[in-house]
Protein backbone atom coordinates (compact mmCIF):
# COMPACT_ATOMS: atom_id res chain seq x y z
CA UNK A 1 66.99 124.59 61.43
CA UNK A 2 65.16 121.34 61.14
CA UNK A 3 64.27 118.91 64.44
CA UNK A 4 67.67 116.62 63.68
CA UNK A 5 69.99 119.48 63.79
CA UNK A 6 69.13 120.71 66.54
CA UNK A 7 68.96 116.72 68.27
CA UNK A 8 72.72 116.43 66.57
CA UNK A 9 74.08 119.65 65.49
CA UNK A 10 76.24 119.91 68.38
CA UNK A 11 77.53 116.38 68.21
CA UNK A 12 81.50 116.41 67.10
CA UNK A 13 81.55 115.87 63.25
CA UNK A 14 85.21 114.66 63.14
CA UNK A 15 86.00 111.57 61.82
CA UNK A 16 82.93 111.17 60.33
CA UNK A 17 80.22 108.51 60.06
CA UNK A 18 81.83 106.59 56.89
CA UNK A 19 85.02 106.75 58.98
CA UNK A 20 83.30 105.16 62.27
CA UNK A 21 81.60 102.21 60.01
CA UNK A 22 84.70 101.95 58.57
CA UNK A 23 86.88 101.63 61.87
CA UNK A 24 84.20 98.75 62.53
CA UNK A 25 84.94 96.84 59.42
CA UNK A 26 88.67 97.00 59.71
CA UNK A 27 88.85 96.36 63.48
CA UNK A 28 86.65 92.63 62.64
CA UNK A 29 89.31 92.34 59.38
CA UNK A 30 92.03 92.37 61.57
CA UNK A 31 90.88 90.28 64.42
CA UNK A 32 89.68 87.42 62.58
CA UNK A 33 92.98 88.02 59.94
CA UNK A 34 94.99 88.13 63.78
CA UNK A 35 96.97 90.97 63.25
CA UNK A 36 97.90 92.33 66.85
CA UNK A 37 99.82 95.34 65.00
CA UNK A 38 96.91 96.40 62.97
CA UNK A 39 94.49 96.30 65.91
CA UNK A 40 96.47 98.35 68.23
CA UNK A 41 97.29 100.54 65.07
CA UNK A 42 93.78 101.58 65.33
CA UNK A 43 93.65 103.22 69.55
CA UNK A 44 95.28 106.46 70.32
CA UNK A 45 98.42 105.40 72.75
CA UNK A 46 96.85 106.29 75.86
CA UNK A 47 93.21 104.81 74.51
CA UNK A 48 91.20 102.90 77.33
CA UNK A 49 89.73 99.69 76.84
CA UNK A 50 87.49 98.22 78.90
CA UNK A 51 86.15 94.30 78.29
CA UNK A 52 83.96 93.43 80.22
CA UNK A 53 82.28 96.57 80.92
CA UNK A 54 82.94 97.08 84.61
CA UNK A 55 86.23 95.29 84.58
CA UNK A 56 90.17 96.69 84.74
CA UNK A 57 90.52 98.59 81.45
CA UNK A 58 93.89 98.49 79.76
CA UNK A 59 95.16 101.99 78.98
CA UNK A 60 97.97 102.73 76.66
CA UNK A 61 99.17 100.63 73.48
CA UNK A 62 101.79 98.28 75.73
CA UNK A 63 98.15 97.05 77.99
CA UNK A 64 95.73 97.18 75.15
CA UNK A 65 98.22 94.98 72.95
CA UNK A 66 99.11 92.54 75.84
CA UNK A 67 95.34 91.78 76.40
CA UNK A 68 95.24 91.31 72.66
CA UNK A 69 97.93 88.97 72.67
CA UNK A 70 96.60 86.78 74.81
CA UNK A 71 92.83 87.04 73.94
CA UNK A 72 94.36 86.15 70.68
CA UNK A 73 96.61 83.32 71.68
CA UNK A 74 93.75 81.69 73.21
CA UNK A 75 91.99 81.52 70.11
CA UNK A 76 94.68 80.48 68.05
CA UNK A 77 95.68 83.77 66.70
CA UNK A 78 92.65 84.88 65.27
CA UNK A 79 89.56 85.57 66.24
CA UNK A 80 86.75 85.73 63.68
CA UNK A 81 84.52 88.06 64.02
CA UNK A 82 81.09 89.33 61.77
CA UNK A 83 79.13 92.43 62.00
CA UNK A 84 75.43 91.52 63.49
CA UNK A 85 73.16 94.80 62.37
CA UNK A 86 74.31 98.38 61.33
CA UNK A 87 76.77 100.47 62.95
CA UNK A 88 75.07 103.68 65.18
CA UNK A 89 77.27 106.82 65.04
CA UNK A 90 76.55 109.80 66.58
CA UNK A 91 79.13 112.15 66.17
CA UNK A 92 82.72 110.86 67.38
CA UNK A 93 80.69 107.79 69.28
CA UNK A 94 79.77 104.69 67.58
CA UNK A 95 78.12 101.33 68.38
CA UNK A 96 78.16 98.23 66.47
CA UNK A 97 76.92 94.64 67.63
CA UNK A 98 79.60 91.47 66.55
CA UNK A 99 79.41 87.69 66.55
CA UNK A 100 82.69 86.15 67.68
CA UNK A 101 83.74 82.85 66.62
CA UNK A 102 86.50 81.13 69.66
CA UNK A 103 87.42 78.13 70.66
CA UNK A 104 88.60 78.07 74.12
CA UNK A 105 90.35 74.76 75.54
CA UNK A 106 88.81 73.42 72.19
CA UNK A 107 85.35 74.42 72.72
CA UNK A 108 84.26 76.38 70.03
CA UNK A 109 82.05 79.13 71.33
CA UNK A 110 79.97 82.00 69.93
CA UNK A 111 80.52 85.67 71.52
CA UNK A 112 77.64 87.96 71.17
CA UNK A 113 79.27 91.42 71.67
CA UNK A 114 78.09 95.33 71.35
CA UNK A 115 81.62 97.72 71.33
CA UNK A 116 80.87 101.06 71.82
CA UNK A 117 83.87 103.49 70.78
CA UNK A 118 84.74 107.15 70.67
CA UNK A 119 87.29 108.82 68.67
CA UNK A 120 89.52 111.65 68.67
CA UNK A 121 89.36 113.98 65.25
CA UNK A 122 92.20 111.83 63.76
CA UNK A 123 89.55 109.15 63.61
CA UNK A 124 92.31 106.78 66.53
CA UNK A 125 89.58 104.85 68.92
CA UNK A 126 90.19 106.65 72.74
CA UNK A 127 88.22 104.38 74.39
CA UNK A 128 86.58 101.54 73.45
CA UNK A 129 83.36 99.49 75.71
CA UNK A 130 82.30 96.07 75.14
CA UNK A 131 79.08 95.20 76.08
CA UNK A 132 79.11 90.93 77.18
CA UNK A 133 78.22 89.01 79.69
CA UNK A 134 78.02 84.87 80.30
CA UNK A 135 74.71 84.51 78.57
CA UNK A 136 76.28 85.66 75.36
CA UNK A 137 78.79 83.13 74.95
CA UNK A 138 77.06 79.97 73.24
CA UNK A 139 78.00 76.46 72.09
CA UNK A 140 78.71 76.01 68.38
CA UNK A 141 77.37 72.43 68.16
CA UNK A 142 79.88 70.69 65.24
């Protein structure tokens, strides 16, 4: 047995690393497309999300999509988002860093984020972390 397998052999290996980067890249499709179906599509129905880290998470589909909703609304009804750096899996937990593009009261903004997610073995997101704070919301000068 080599030095990695015994670091990660007794991670989960369900879904899969090409699923997790995957879950990444359609989760950022469908925020900055603004489809509030699609996104909650993706959480198990009693998922957990918690934004800020350290805040009230919404658990179930009916919270996670309400704080959609509105996060969206505020925005316009989409929220574009781009992958900053590779995804890190390890086993049925996955991180990947995002730049947010919003425009609150007309103020367009960037949103440096880090979402941290686990998933159950039919690859739906259980709970989901984001990582930001004040200092990572910056001024797009026009």
């Amino acid at each position: 047995m080599s030095r990695l397998e015994k670091i990660f052999g007794g991670l989960p290996d369900k879904p899969g690393a090409e699923h997790m980067r995957t879950l990444f890249d359609r989760y950022r499709a469908l925020m900055t497309k603004g489809d509030l179906d699609g996104i909650v599509a993706l959480f198990a129905p009693d998922a957990r999300w918690e934004e800020p880290v350290g805040t009230a998470p919404a658990i179930g589909h009916d919270a996670i999509r309400a704080r959609y909703k509105a996060a969206l609304d505020g925005s316009g009804g989409s929220i574009p988002v781009e992958a900053e750096g590779a995804v890190r899996i390890a086993g049925n937990r996955a991180l990947a860093t995002s730049i947010a593009r919003v425009a609150p009261d007309g103020h367009p903004l960037m949103v440096e984020s880090a979402n941290v997610i686990t998933c159950d073995e039919d690859g739906l997101i259980t709970e989901m972390l984001v990582y930001v704070g004040p200092t990572n919301f910056k001024p797009i000068k026009e």
